[in-house]
Protein backbone atom coordinates (compact mmCIF):
# COMPACT_ATOMS: atom_id res chain seq x y z
CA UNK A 1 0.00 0.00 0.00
CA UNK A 2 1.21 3.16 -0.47
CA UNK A 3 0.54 4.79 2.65
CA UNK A 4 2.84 3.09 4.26
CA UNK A 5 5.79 3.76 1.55
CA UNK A 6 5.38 7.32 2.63
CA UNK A 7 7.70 9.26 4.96
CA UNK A 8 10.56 11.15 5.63
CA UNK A 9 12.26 8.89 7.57
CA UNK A 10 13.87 7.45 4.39
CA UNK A 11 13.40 3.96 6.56
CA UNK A 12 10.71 0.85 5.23
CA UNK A 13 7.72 1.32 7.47
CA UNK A 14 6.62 -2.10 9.31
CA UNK A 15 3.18 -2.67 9.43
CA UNK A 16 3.12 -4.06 13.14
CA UNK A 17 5.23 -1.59 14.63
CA UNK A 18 4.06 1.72 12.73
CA UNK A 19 0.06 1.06 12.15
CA UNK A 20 -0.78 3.59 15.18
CA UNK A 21 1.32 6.26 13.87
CA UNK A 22 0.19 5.71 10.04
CA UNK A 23 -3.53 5.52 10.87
CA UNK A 24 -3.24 8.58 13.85
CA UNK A 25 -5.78 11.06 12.31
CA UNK A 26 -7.57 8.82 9.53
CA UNK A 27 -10.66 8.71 9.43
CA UNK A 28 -11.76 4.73 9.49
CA UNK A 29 -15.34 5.33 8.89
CA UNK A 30 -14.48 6.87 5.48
CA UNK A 31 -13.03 3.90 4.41
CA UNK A 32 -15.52 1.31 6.62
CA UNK A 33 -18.44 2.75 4.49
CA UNK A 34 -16.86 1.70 1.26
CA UNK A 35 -15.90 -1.72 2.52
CA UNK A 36 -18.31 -4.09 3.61
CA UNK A 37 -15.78 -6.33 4.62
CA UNK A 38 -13.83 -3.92 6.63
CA UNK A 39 -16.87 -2.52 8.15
CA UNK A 40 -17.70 -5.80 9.13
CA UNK A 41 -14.13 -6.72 10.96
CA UNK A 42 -14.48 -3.44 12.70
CA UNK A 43 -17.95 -3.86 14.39
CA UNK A 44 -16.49 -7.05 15.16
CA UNK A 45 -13.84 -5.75 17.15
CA UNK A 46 -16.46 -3.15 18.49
CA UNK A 47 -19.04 -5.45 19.71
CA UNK A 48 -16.00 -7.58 21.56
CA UNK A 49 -15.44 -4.31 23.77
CA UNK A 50 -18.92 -3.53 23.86
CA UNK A 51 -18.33 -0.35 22.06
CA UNK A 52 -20.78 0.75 19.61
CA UNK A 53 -20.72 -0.48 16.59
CA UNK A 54 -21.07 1.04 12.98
CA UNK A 55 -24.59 1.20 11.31
């Protein structure tokens, strides 16, 4: 993917360690409401903490 080819460090990003910093300030829902499938692993995850879950 892309986004995580991008920076300035000039260093490969790994997904593991870097996800929080690559996704701090996206918008999820954007992409959740495009993507079934993604919307569907997320309210997963939401209804596990019993967080509310996307409609």
């Amino acid at each position: 993917m892309e986004i995580f080819r991008i920076g300035k460090s000039g260093r490969c990003n790994v997904k593991t360690r870097d996800t929080k910093k690559i996704l701090e300030g996206q918008d999820l829902l954007v992409s959740a409401n495009q993507c079934p499938t993604l919307k569907s692993f997320i309210n997963t995850i939401l209804t596990i903490c019993d967080g509310e879950v996307i409609p």
